[in-house]
N, C-alpha and C. Protein backbone atom coordinates (compact mmCIF):
# COMPACT_ATOMS: atom_id res chain seq x y z
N UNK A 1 0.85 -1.17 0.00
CA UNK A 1 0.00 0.00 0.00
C UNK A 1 0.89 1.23 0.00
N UNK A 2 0.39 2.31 -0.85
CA UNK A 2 1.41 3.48 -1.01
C UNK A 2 1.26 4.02 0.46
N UNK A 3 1.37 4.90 0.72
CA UNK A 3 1.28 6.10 1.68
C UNK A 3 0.30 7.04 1.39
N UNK A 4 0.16 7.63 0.07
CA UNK A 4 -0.53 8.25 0.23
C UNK A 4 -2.10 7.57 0.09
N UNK A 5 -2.32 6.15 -0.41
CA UNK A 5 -3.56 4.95 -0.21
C UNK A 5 -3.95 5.12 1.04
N UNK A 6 -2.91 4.98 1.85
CA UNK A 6 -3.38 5.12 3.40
C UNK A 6 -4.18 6.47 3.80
N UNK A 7 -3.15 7.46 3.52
CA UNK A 7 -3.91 8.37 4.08
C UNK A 7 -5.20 9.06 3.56
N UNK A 8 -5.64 8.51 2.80
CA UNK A 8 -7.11 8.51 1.41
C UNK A 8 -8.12 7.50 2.47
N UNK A 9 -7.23 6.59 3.05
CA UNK A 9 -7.93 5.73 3.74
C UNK A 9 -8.67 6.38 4.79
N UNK A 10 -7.56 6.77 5.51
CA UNK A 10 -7.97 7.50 7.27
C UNK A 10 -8.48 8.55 6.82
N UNK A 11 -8.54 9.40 5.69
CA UNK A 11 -9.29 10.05 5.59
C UNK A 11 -10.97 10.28 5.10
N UNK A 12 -11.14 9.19 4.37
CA UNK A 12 -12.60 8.57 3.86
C UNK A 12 -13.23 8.30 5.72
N UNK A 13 -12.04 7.22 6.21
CA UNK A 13 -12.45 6.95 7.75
C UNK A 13 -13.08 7.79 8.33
N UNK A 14 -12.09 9.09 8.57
CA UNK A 14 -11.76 9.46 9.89
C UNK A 14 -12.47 11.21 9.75
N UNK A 15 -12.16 11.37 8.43
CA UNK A 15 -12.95 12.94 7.59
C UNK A 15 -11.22 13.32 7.69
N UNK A 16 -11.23 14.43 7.03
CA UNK A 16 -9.79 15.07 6.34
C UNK A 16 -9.83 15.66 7.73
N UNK A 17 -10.16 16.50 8.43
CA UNK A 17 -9.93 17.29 9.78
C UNK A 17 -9.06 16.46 10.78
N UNK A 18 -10.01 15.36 11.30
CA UNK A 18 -9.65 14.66 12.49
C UNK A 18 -8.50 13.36 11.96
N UNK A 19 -8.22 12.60 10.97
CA UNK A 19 -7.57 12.06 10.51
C UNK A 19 -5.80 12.30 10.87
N UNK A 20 -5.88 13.12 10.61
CA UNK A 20 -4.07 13.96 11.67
C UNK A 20 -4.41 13.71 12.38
N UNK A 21 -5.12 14.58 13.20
CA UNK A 21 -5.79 14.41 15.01
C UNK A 21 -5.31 12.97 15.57
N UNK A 22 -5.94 12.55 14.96
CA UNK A 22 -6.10 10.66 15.20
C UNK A 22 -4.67 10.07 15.35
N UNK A 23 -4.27 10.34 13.83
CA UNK A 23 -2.86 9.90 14.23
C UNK A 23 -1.85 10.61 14.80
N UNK A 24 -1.90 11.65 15.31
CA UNK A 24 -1.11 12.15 16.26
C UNK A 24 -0.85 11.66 17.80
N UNK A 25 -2.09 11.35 17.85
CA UNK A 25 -3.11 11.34 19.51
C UNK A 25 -3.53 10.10 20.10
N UNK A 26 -3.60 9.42 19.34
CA UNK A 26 -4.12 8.00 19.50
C UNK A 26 -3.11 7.02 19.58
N UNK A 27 -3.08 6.25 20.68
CA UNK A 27 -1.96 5.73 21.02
C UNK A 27 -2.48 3.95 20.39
N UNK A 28 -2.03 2.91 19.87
CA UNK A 28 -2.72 1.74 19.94
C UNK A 28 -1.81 0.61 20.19
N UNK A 29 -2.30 -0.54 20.80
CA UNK A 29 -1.72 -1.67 21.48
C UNK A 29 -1.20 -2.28 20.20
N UNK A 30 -2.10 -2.59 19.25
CA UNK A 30 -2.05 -2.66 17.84
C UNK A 30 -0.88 -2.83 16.93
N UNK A 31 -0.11 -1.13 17.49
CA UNK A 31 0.97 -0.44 16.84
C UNK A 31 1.97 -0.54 17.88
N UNK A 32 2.42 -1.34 18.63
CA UNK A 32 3.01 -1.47 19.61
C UNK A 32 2.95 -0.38 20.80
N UNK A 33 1.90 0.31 21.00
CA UNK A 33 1.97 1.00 21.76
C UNK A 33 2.28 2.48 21.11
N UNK A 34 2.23 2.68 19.78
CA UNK A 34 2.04 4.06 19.34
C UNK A 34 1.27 4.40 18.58
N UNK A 35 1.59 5.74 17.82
CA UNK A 35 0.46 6.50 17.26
C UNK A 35 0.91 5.98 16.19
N UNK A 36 0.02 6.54 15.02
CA UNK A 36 0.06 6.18 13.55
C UNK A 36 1.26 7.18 13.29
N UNK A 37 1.55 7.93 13.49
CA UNK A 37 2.85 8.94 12.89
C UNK A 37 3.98 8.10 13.52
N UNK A 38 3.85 7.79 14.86
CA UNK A 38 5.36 6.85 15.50
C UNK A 38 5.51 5.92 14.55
N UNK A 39 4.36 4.60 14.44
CA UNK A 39 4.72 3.61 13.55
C UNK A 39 5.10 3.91 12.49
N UNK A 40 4.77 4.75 11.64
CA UNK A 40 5.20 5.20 10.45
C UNK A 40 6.32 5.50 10.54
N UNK A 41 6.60 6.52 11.26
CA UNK A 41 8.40 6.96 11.28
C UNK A 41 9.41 5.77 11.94
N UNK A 42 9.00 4.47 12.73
CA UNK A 42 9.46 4.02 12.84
C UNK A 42 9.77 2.53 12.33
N UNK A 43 9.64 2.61 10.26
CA UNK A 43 9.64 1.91 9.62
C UNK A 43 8.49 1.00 9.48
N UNK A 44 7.84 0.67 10.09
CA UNK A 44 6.06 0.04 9.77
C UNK A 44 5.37 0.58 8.27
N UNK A 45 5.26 -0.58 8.22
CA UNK A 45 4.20 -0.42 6.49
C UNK A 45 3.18 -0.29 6.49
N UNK A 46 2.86 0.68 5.58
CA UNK A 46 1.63 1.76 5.48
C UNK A 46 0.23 0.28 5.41
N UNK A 47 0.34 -0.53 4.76
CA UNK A 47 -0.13 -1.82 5.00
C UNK A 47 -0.82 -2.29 6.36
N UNK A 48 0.56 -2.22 7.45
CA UNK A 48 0.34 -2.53 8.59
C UNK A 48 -0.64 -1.93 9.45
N UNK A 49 0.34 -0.55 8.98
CA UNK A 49 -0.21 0.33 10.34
C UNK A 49 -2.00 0.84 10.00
N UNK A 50 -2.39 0.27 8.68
CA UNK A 50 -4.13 0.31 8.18
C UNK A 50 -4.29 -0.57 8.84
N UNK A 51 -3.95 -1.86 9.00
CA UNK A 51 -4.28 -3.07 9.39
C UNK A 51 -4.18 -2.73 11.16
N UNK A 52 -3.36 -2.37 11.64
CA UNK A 52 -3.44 -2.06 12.81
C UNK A 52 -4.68 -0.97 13.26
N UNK A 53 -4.96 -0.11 12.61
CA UNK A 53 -5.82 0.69 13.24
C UNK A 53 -7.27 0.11 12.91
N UNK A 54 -7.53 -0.36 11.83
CA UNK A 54 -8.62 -1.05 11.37
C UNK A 54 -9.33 -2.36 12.45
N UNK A 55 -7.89 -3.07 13.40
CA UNK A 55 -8.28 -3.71 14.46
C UNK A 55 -8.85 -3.19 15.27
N UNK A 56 -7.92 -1.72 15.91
CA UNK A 56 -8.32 -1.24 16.96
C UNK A 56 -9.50 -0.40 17.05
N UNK A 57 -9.99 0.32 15.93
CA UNK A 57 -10.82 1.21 15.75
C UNK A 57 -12.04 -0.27 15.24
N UNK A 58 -11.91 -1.39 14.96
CA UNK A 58 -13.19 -2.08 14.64
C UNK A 58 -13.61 -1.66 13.64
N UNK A 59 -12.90 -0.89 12.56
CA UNK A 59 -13.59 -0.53 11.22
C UNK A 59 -14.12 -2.49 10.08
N UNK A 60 -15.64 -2.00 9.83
CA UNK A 60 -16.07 -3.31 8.97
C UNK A 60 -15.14 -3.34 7.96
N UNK A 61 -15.28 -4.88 8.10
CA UNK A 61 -14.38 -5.64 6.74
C UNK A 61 -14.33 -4.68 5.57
N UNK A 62 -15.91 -4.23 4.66
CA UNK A 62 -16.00 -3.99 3.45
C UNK A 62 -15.10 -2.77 3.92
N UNK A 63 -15.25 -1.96 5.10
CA UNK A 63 -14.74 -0.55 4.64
C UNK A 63 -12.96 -0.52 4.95
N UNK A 64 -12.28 -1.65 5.13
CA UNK A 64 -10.80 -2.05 5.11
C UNK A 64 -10.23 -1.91 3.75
């Protein structure tokens, strides 16, 4: 998944506003214990870290 796929993602999700918000702020067990910007900067694939928040947030299958 590109990067910018992802963030098209969290943003369809999350609305263009709160989508930063989210991943700034939001810490998840998921992501080892960080935000979506940590995992990201700390080499995690844009892949993952959808897949990770998609656990934690309980987003439905179709909308993954």
């Amino acid at each position: 998944m590109r990067l910018t796929d992802f963030w098209q993602r969290m943003a369809n999700h999350f609305g263009e506003a709160y989508a930063d918000s989210f991943a700034h702020d939001h810490v998840m067990s998921q992501l080892g214990g960080r935000t979506v910007h940590e995992a990201l900067r700390d080499g995690w694939e844009a892949k993952d870290v959808w897949r990770g928040v998609c656990a934690a947030m309980e987003i439905p299958e179709g909308r993954r």
